[in-house]
PDB file of N, CA and C in Angstrom:
ATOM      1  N   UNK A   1       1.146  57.578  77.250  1.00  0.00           N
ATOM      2  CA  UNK A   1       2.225  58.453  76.837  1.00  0.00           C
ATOM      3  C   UNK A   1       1.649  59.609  76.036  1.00  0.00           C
ATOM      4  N   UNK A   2       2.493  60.731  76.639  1.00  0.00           N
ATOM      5  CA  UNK A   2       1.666  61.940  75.618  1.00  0.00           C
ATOM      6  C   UNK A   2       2.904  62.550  75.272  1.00  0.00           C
ATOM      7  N   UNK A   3       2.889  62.997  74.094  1.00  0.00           N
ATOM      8  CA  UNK A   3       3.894  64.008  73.575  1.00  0.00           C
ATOM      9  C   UNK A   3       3.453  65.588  74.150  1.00  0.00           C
ATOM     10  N   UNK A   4       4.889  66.104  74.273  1.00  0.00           N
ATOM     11  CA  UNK A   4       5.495  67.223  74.981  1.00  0.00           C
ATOM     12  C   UNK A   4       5.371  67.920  73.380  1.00  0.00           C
ATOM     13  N   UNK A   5       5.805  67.852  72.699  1.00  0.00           N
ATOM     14  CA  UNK A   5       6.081  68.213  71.144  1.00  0.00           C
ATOM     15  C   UNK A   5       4.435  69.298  70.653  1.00  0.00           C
ATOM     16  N   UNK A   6       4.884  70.520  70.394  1.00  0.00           N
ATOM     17  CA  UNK A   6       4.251  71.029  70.218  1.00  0.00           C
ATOM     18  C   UNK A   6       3.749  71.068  68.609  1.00  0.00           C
ATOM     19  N   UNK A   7       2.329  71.273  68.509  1.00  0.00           N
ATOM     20  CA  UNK A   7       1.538  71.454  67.442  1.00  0.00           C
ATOM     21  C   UNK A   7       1.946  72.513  66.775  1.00  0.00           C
ATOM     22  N   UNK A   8       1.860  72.345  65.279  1.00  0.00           N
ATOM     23  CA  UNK A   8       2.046  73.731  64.652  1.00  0.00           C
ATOM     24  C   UNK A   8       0.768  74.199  64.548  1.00  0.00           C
ATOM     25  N   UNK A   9       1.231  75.378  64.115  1.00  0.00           N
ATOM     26  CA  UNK A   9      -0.648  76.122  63.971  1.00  0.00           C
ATOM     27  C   UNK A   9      -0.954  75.514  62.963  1.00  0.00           C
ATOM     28  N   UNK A  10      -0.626  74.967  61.563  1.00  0.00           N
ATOM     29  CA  UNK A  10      -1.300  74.328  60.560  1.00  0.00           C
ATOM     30  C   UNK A  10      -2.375  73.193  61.358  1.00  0.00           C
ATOM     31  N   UNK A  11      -1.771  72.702  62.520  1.00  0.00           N
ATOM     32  CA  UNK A  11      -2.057  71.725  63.053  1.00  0.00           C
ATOM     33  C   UNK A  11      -3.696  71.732  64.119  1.00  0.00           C
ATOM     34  N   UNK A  12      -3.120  72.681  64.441  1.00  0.00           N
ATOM     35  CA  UNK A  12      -4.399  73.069  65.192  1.00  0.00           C
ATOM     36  C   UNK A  12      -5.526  73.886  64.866  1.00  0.00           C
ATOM     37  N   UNK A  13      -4.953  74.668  63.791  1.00  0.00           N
ATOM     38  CA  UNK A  13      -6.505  75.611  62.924  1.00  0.00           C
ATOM     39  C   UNK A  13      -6.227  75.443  61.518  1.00  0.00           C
ATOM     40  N   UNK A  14      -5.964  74.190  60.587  1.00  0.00           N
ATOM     41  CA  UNK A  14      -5.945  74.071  59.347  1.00  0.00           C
ATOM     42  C   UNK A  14      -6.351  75.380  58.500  1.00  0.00           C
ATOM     43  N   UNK A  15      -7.381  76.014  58.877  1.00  0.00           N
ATOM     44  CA  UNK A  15      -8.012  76.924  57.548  1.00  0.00           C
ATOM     45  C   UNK A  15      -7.329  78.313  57.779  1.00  0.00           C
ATOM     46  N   UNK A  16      -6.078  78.060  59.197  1.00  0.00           N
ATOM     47  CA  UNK A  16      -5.649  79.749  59.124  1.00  0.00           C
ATOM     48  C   UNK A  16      -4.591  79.200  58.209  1.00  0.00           C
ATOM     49  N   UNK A  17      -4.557  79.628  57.124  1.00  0.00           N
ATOM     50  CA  UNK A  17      -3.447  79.568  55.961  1.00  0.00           C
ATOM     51  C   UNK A  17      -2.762  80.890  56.098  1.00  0.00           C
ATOM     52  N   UNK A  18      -3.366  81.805  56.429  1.00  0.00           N
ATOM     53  CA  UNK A  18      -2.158  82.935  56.494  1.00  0.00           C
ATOM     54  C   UNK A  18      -0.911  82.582  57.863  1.00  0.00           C
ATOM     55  N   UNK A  19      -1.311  81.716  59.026  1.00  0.00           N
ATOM     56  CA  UNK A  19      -0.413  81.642  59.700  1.00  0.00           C
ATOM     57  C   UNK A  19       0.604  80.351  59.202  1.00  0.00           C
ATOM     58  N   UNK A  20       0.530  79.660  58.151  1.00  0.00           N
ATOM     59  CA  UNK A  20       1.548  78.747  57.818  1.00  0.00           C
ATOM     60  C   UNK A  20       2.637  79.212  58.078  1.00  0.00           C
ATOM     61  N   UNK A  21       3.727  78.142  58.445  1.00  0.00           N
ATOM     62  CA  UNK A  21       5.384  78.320  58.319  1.00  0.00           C
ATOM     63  C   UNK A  21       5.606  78.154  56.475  1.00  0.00           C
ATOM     64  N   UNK A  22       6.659  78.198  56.482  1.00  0.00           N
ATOM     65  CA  UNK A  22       7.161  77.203  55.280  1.00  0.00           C
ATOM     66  C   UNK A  22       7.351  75.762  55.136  1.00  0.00           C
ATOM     67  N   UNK A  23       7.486  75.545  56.446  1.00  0.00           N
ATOM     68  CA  UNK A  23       7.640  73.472  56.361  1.00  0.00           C
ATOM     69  C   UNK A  23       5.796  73.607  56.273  1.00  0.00           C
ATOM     70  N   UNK A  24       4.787  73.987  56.730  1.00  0.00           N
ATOM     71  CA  UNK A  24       3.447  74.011  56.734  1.00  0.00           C
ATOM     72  C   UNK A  24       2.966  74.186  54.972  1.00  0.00           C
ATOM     73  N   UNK A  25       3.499  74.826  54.579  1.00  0.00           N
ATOM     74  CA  UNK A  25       3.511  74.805  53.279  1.00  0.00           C
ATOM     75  C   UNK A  25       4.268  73.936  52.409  1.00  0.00           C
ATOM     76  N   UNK A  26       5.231  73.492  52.485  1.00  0.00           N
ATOM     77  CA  UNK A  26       5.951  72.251  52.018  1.00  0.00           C
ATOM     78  C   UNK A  26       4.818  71.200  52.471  1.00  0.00           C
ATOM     79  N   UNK A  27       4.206  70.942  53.120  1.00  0.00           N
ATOM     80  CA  UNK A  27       3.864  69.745  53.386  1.00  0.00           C
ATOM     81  C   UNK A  27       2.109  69.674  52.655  1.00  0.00           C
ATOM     82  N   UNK A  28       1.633  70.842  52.495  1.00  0.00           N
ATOM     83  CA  UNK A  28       0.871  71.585  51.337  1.00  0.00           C
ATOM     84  C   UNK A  28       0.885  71.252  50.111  1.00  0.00           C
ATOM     85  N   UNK A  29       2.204  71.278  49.857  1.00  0.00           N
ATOM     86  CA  UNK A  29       2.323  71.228  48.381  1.00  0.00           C
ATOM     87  C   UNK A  29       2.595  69.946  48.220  1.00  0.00           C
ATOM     88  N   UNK A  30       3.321  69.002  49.248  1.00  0.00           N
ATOM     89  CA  UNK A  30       3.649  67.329  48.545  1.00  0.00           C
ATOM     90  C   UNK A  30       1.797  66.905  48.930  1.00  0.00           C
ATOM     91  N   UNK A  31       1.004  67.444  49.649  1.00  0.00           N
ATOM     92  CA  UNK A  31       0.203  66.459  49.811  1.00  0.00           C
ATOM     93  C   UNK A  31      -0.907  66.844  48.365  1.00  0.00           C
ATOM     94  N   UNK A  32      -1.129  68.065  48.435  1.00  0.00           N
ATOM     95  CA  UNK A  32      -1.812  68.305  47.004  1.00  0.00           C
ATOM     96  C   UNK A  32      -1.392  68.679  45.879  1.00  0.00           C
ATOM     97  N   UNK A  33      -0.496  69.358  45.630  1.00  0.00           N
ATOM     98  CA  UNK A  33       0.636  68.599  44.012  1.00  0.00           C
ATOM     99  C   UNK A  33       1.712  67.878  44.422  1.00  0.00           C
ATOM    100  N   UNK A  34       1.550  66.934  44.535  1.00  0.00           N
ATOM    101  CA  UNK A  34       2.314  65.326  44.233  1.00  0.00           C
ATOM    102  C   UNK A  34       3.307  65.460  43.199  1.00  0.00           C
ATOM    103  N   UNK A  35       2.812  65.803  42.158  1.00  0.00           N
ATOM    104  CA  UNK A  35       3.196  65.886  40.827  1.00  0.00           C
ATOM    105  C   UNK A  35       4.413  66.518  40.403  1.00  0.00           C
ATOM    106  N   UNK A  36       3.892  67.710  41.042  1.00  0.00           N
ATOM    107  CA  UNK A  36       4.800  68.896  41.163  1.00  0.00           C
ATOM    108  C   UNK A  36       5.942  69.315  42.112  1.00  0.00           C
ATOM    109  N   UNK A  37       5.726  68.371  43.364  1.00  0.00           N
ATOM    110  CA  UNK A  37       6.480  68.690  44.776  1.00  0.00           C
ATOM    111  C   UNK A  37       7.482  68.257  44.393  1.00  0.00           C
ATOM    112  N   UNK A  38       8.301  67.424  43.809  1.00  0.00           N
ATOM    113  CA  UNK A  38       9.659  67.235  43.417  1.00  0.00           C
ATOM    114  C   UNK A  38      10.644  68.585  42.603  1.00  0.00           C
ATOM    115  N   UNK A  39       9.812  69.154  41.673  1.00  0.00           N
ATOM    116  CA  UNK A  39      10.317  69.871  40.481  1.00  0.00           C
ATOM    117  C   UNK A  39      10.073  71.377  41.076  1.00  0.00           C
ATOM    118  N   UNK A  40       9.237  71.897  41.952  1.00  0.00           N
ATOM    119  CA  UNK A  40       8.582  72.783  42.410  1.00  0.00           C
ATOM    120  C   UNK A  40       9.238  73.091  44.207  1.00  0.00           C
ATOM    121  N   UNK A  41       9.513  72.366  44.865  1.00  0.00           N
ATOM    122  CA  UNK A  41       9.414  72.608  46.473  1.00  0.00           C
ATOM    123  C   UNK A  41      11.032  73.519  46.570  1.00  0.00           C
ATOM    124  N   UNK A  42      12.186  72.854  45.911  1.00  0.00           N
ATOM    125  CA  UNK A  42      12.914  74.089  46.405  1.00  0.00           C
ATOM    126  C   UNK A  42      12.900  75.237  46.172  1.00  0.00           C
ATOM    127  N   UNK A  43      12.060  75.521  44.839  1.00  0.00           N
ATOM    128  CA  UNK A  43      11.478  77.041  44.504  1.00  0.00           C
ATOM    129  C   UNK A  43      10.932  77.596  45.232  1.00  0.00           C
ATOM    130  N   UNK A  44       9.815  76.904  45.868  1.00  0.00           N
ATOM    131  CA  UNK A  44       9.098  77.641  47.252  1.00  0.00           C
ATOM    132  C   UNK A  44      10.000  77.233  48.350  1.00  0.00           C
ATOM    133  N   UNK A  45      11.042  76.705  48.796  1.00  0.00           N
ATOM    134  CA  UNK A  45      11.475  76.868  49.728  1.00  0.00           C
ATOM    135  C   UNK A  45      12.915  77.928  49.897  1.00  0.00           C
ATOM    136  N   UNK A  46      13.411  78.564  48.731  1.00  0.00           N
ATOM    137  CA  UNK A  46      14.004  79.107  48.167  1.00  0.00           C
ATOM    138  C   UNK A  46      13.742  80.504  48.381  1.00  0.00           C
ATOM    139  N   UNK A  47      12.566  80.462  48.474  1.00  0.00           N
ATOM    140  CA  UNK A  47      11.750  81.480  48.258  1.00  0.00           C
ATOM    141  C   UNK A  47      10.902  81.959  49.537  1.00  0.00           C
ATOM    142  N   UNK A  48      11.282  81.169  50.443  1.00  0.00           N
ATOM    143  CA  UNK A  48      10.161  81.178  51.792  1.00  0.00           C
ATOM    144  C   UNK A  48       9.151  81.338  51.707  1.00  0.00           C
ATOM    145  N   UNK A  49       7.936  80.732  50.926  1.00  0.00           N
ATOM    146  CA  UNK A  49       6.789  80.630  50.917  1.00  0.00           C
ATOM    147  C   UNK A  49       6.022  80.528  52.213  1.00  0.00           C
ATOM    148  N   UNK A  50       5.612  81.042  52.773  1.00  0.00           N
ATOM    149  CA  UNK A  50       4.621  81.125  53.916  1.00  0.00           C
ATOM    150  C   UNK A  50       3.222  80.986  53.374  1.00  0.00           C
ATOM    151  N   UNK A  51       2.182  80.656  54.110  1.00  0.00           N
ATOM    152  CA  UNK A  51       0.961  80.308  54.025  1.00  0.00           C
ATOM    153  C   UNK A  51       0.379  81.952  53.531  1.00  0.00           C
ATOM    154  N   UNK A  52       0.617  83.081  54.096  1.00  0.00           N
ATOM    155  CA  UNK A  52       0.032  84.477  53.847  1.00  0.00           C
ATOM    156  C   UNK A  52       0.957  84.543  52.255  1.00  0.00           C
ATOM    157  N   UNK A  53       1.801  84.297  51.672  1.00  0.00           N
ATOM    158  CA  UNK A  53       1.762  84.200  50.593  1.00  0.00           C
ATOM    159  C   UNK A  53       1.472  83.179  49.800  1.00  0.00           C
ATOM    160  N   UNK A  54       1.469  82.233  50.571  1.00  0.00           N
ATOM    161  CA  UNK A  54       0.819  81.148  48.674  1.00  0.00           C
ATOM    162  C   UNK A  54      -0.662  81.702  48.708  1.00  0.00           C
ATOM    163  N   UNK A  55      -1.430  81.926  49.603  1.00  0.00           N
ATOM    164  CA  UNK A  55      -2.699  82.382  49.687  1.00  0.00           C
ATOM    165  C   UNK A  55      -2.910  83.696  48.682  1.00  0.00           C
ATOM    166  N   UNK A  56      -1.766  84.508  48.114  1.00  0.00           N
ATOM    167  CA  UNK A  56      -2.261  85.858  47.514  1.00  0.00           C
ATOM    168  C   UNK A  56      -1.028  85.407  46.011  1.00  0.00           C
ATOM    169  N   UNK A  57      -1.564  84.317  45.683  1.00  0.00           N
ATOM    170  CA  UNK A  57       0.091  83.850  45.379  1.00  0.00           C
ATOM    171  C   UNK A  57      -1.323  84.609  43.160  1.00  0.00           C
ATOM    172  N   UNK A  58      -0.754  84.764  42.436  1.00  0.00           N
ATOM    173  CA  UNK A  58      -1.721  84.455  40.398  1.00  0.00           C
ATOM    174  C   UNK A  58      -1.108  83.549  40.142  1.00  0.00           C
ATOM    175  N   UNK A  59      -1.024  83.845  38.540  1.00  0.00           N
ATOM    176  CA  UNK A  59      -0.589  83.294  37.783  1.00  0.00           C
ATOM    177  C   UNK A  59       0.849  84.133  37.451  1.00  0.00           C
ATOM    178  N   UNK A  60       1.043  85.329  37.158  1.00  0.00           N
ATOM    179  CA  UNK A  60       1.848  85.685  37.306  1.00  0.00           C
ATOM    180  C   UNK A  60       3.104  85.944  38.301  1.00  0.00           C
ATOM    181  N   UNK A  61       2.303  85.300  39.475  1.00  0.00           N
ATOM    182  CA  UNK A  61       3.288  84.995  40.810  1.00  0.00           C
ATOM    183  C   UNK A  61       4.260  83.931  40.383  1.00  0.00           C
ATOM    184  N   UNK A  62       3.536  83.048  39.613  1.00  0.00           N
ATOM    185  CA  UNK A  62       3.963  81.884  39.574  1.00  0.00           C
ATOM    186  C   UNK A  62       4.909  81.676  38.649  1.00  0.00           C
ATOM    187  N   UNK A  63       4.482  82.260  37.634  1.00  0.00           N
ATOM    188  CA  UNK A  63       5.558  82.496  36.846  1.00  0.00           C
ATOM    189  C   UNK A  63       6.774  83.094  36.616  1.00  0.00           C
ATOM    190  N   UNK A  64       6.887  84.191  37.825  1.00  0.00           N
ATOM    191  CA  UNK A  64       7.576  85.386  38.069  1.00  0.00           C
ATOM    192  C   UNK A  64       8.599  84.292  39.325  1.00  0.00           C
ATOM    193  N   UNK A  65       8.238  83.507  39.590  1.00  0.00           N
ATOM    194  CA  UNK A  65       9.277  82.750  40.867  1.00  0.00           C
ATOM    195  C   UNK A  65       9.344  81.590  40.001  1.00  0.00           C
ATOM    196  N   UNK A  66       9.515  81.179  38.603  1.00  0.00           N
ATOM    197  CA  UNK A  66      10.383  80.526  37.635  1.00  0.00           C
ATOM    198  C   UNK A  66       9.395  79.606  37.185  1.00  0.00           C
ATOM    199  N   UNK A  67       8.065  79.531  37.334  1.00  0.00           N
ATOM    200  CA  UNK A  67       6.870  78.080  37.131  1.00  0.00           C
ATOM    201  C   UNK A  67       6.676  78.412  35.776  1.00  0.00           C
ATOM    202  N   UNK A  68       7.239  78.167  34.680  1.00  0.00           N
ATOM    203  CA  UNK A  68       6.936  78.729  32.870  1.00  0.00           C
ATOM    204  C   UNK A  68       6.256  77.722  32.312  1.00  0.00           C
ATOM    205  N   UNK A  69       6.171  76.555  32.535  1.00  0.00           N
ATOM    206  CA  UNK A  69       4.783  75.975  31.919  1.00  0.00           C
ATOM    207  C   UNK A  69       3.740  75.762  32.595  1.00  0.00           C
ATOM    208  N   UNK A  70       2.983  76.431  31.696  1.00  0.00           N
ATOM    209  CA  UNK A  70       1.442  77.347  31.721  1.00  0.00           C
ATOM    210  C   UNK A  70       0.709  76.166  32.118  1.00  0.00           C
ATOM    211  N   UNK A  71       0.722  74.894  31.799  1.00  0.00           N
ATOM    212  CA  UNK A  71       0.068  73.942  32.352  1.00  0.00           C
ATOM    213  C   UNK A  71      -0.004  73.098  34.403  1.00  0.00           C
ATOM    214  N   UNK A  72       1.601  73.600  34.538  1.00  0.00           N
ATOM    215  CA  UNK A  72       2.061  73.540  36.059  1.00  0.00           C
ATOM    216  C   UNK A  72       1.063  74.767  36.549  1.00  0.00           C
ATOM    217  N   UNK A  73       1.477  75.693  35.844  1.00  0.00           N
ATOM    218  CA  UNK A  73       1.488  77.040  36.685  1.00  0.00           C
ATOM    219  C   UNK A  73      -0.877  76.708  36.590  1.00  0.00           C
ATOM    220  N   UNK A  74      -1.418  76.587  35.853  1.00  0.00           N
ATOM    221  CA  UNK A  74      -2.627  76.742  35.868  1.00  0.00           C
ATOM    222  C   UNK A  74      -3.288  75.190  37.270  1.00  0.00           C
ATOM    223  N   UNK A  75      -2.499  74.008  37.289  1.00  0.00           N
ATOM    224  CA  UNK A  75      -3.174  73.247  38.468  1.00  0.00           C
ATOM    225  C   UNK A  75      -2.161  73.968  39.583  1.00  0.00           C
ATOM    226  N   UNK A  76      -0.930  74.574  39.824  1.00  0.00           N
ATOM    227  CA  UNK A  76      -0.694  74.951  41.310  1.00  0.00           C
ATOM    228  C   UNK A  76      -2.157  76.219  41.263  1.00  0.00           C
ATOM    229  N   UNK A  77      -2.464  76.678  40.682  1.00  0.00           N
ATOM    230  CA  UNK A  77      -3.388  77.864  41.094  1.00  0.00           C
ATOM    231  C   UNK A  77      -4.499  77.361  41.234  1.00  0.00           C
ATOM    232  N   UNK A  78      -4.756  76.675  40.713  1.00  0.00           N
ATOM    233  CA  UNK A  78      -6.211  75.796  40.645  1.00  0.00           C
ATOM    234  C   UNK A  78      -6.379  75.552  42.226  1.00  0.00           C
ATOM    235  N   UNK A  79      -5.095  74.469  42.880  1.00  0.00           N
ATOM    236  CA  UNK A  79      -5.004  74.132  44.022  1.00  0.00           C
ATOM    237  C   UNK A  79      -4.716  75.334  45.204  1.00  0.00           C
ATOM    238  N   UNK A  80      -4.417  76.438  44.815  1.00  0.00           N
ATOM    239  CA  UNK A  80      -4.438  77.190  45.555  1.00  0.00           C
ATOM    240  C   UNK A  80      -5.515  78.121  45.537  1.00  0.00           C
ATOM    241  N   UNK A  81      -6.132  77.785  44.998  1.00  0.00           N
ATOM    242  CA  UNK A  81      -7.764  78.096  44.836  1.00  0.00           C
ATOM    243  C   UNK A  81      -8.710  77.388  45.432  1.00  0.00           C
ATOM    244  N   UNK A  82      -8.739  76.499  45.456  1.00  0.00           N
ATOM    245  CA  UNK A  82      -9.234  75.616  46.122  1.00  0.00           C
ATOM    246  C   UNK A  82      -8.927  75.772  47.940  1.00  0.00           C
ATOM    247  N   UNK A  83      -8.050  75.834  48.034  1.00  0.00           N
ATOM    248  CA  UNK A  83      -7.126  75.843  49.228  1.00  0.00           C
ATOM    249  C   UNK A  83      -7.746  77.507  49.946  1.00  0.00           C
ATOM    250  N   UNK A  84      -7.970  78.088  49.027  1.00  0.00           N
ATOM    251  CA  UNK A  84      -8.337  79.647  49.379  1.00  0.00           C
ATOM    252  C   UNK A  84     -10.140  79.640  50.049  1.00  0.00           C
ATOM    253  N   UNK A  85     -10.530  78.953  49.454  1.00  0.00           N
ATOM    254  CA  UNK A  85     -12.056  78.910  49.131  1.00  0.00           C
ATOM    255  C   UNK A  85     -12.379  77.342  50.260  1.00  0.00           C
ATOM    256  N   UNK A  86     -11.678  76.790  50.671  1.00  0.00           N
ATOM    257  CA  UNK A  86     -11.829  76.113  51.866  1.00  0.00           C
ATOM    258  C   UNK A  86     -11.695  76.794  53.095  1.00  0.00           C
ATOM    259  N   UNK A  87     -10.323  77.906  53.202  1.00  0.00           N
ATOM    260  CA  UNK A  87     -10.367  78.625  54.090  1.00  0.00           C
ATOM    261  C   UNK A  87     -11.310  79.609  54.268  1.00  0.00           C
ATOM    262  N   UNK A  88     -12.066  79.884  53.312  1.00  0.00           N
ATOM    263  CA  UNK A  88     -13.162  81.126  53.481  1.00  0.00           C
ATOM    264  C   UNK A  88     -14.437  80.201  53.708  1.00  0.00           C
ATOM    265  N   UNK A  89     -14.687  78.993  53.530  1.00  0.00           N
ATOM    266  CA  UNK A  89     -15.537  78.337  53.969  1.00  0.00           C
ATOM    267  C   UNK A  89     -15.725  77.791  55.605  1.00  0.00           C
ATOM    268  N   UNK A  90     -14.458  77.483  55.925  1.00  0.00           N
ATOM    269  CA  UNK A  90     -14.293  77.229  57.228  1.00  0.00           C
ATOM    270  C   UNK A  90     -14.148  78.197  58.442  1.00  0.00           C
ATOM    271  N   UNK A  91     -13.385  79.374  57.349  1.00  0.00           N
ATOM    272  CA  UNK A  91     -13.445  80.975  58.222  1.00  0.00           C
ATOM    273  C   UNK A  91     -15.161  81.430  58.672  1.00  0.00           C
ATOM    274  N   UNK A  92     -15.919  81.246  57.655  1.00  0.00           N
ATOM    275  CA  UNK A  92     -17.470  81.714  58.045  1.00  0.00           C
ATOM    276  C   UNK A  92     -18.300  80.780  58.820  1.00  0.00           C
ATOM    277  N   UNK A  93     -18.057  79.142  58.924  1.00  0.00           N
ATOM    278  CA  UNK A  93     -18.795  78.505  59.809  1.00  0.00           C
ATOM    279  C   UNK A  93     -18.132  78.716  61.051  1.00  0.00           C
ATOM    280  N   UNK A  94     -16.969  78.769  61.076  1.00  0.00           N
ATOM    281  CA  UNK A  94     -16.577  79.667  62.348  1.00  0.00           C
ATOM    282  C   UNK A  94     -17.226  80.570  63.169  1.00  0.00           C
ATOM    283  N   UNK A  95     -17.387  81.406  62.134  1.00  0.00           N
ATOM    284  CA  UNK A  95     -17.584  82.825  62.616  1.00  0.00           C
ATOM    285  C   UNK A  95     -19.199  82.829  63.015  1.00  0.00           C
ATOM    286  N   UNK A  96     -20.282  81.385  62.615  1.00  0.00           N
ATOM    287  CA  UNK A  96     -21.542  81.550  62.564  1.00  0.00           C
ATOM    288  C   UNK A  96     -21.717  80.686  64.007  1.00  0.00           C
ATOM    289  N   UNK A  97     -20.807  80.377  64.365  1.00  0.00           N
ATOM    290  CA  UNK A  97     -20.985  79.513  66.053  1.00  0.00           C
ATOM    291  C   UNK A  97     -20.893  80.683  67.044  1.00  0.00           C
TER     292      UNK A  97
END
């Protein structure tokens, strides 16, 4: 049996983060802030967070779309730092094949 059900692009090129949906990003945020995905996800979904913006997202992004403690707002960036710097890692071994 094979599924008909199509792949999202998260699915098939993980490190293109600029092509995320918003469910691609929801599913972003419960898997790496846990913590936060309860108190945090209808803000970004509120907000239509797409992958080309959490990717260009500060600190002042974050705060400016309602995240006011400085301690939330410093691990979502952390993780979206991380998240940035995987894609530029995976973007260049790419690009070296």
């Amino acid at each position: 049996y094979t599924s008909n059900k199509p792949k999202s692009r998260a699915q098939i090129r993980p490190y293109l983060v600029y092509l995320w949906s918003v469910a691609d990003v929801q599913k972003w945020l419960r898997r790496h802030c846990s913590d936060y995905y309860a108190k945090y996800s209808d803000v970004f979904l509120q907000h239509e967070i797409s992958g080309r913006a959490l990717v260009r997202f500060n600190e002042n992004t974050l705060h400016r779309l309602g995240i006011t403690d400085a301690e939330h707002r410093q691990y979502l960036l952390k993780e979206i730092l991380k998240l940035r710097l995987k894609t530029d890692i995976l973007e260049i071994r790419d690009l070296e094949r």
